[in-house]
Protein backbone atom coordinates (compact mmCIF):
# COMPACT_ATOMS: atom_id res chain seq x y z
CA UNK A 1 54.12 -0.70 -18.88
CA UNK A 2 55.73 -3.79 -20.12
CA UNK A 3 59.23 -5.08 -18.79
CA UNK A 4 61.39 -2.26 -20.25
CA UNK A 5 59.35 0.73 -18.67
CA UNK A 6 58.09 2.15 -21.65
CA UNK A 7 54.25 2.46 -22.23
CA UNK A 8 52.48 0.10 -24.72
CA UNK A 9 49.51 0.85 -26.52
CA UNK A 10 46.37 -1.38 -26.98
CA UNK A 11 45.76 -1.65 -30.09
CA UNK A 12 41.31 -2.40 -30.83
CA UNK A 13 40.30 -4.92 -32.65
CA UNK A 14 37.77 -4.49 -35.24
CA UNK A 15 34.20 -5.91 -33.83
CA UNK A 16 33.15 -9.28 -34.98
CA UNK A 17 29.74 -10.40 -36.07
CA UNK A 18 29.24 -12.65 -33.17
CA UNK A 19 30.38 -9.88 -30.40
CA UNK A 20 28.62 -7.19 -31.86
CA UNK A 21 25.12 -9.28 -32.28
CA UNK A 22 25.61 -10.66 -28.38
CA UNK A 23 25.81 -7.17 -26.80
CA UNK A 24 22.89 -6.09 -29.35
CA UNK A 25 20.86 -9.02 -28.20
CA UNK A 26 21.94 -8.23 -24.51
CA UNK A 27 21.17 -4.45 -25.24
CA UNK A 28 17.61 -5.37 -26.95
CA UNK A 29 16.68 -7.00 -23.70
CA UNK A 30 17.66 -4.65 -21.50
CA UNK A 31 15.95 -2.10 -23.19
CA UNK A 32 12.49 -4.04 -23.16
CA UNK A 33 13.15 -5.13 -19.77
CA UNK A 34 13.41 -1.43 -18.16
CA UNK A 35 10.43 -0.50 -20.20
CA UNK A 36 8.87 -3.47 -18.71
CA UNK A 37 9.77 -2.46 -15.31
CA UNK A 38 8.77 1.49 -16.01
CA UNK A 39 5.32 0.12 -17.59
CA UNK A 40 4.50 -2.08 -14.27
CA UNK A 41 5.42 0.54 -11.84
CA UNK A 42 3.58 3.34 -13.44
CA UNK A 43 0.74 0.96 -13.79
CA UNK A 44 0.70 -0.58 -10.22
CA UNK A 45 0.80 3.74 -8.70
CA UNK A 46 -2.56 3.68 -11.29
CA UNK A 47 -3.87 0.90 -9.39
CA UNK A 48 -3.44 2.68 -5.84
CA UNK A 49 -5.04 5.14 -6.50
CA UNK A 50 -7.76 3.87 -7.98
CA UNK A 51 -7.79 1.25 -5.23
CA UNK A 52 -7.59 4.22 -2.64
CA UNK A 53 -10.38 6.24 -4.02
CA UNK A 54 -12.94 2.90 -4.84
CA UNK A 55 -11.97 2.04 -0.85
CA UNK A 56 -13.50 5.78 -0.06
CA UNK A 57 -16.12 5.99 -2.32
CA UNK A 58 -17.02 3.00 -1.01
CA UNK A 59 -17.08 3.69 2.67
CA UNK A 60 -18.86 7.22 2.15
CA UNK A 61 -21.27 5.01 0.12
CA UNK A 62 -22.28 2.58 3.13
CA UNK A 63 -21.93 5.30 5.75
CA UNK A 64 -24.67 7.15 3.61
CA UNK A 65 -26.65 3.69 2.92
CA UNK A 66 -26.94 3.00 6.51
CA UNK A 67 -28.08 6.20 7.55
CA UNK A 68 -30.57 6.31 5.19
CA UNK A 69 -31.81 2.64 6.07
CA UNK A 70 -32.11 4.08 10.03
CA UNK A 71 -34.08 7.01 8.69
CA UNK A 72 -36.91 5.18 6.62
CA UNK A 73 -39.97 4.37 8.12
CA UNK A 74 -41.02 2.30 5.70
CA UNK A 75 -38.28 0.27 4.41
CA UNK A 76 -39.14 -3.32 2.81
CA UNK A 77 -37.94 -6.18 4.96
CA UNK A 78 -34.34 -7.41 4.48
CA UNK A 79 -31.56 -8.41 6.77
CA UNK A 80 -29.86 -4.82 5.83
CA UNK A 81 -27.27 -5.21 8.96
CA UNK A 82 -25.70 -8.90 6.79
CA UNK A 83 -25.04 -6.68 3.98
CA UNK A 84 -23.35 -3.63 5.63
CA UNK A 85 -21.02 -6.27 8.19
CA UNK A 86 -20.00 -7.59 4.55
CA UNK A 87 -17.82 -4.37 3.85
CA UNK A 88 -17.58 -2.90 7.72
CA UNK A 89 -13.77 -2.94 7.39
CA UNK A 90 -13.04 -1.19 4.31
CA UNK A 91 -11.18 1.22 4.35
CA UNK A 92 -10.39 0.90 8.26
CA UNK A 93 -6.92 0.49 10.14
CA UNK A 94 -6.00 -3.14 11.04
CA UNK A 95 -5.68 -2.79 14.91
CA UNK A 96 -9.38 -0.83 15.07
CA UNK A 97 -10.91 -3.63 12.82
CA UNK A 98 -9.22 -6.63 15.81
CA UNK A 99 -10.06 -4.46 18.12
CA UNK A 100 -13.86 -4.07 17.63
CA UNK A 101 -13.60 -8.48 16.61
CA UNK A 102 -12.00 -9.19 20.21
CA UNK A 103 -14.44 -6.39 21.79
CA UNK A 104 -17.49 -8.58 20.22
CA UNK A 105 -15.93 -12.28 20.62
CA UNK A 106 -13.78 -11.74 23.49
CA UNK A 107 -11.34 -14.15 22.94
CA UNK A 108 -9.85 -15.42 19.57
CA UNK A 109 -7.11 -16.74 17.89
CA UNK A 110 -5.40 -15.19 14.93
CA UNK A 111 -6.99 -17.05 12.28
CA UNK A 112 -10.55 -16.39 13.64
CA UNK A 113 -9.84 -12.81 13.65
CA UNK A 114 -8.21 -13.15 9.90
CA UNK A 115 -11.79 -15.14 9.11
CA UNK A 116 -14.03 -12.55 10.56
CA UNK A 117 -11.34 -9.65 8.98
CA UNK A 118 -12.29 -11.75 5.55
CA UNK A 119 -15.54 -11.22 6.03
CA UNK A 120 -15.52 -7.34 6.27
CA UNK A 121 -14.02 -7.18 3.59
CA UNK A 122 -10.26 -5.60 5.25
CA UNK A 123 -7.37 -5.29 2.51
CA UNK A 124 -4.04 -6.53 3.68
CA UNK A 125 -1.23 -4.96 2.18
CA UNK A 126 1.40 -7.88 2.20
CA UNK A 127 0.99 -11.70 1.60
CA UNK A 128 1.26 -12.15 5.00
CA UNK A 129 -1.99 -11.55 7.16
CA UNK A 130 -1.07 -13.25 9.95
CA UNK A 131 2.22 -11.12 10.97
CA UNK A 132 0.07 -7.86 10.25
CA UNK A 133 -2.63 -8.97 12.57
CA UNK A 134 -0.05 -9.85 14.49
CA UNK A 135 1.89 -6.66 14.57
CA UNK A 136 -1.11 -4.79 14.46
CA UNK A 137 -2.08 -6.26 17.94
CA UNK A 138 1.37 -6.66 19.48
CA UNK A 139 1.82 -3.20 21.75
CA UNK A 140 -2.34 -2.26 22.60
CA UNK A 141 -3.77 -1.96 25.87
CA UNK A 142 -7.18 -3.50 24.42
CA UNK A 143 -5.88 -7.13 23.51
CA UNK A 144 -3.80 -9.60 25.60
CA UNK A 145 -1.69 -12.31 24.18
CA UNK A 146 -2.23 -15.94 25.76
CA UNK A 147 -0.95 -18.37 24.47
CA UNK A 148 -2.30 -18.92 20.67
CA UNK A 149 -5.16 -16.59 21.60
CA UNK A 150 -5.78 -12.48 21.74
CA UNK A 151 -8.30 -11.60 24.69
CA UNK A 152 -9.92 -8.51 24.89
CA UNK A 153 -9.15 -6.55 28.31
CA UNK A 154 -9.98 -3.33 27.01
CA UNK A 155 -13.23 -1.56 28.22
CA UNK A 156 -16.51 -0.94 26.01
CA UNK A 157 -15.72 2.73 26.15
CA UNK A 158 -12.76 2.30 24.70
CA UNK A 159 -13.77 1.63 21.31
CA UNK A 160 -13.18 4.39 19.22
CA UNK A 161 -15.23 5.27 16.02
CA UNK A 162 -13.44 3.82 12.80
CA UNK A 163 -11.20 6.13 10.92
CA UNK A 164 -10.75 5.59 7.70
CA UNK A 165 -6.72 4.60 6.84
CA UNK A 166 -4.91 7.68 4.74
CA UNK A 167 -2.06 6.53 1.90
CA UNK A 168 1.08 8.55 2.83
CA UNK A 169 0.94 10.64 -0.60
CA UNK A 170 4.76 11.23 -2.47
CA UNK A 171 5.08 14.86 -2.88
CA UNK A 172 7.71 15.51 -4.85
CA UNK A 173 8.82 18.86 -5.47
CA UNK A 174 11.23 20.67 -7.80
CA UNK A 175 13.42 23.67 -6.98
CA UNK A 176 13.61 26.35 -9.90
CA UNK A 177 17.33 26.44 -11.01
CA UNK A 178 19.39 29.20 -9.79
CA UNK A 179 22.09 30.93 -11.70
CA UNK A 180 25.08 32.10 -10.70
CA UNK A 181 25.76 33.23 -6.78
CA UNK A 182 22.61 34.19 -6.75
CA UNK A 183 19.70 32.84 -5.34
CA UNK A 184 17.08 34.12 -8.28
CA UNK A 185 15.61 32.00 -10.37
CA UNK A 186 16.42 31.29 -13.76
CA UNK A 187 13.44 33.36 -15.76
CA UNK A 188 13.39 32.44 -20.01
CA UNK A 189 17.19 32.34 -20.35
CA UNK A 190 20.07 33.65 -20.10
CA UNK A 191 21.23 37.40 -19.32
């Protein structure tokens, strides 16, 4: 309303050049950019669960390799026990992989536990091993904190056997559409 109370209307402007091509440019970018985004997120599920099942076919591998190397008689001579501690944590939850390090060291900081984790080949899931460890050791009855170190206080029969860690799948489900009032689904069309 301008001073006089009576409604004025806005008249539009015709779109110039430069307007026009700086929201096109802006629009152009924005359009590559959410492909982009859809692109990296479809490809980094991909990866999970190709990560997930290499992790079990893995594990079910060197469960069945080491049961076969205990029942040969005959097997040539190699240091088979090096090779299977070089993936022993594969597929295992953090806090059971520290536990059975601190059960077999007894005492050790976190960066010797990341070290030997390292060497069993254990997959972090953040940038940030040292909180998980931490985390993962920060409420259990098998490791004490002193200090800069973890010491195991748990007993040998408390060592449970290694489970393997399960992804929390997304299950996403769709409702049929309902017509009406009622609650009956919506079957070809309409009646």
């Amino acid at each position: 309303m301008d001073k006089k109370g009576k409604t004025s209307k806005l008249v539009k402007a015709d779109p110039t050049a430069e307007s026009s091509a700086y929201l096109g440019g802006l629009f152009q970018e924005f359009h590559h950019q959410s492909h982009n985004y859809h692109e990296l997120t479809r490809q980094l599920l991909s990866l999970e669960a190709r990560i997930e099942l290499a992790e079990k076919t893995l594990c079910l591998t060197r469960d069945h390799f080491a049961m076969t190397i205990e029942q040969t008689e005959c097997a040539p001579p190699h240091d088979w026990d090096q090779i299977l501690r070089s993936v022993r944590f594969v597929g295992v939850r953090l806090a059971e992989a520290c536990k059975v390090l601190l059960q077999e060291n007894k005492k050790m900081t976190p960066e010797e536990i990341l070290t030997g984790l390292n060497h069993g080949m254990f997959r972090f899931r953040t940038n940030s091993p040292l909180r998980e460890i931490h985390a993962a050791l920060l409420k259990q009855s098998f490791a004490q904190k002193t200090g800069a170190t973890y010491t195991w206080i748990g007993s040998p029969e408390t060592q449970m056997p290694f489970r393997l860690r399960t992804a929390k799948p997304i299950v996403i489900t769709q409702e049929p559409l309902k017509e009406g009032t009622t609650d009956e689904p919506v079957k070809g069309g309409r009646r």
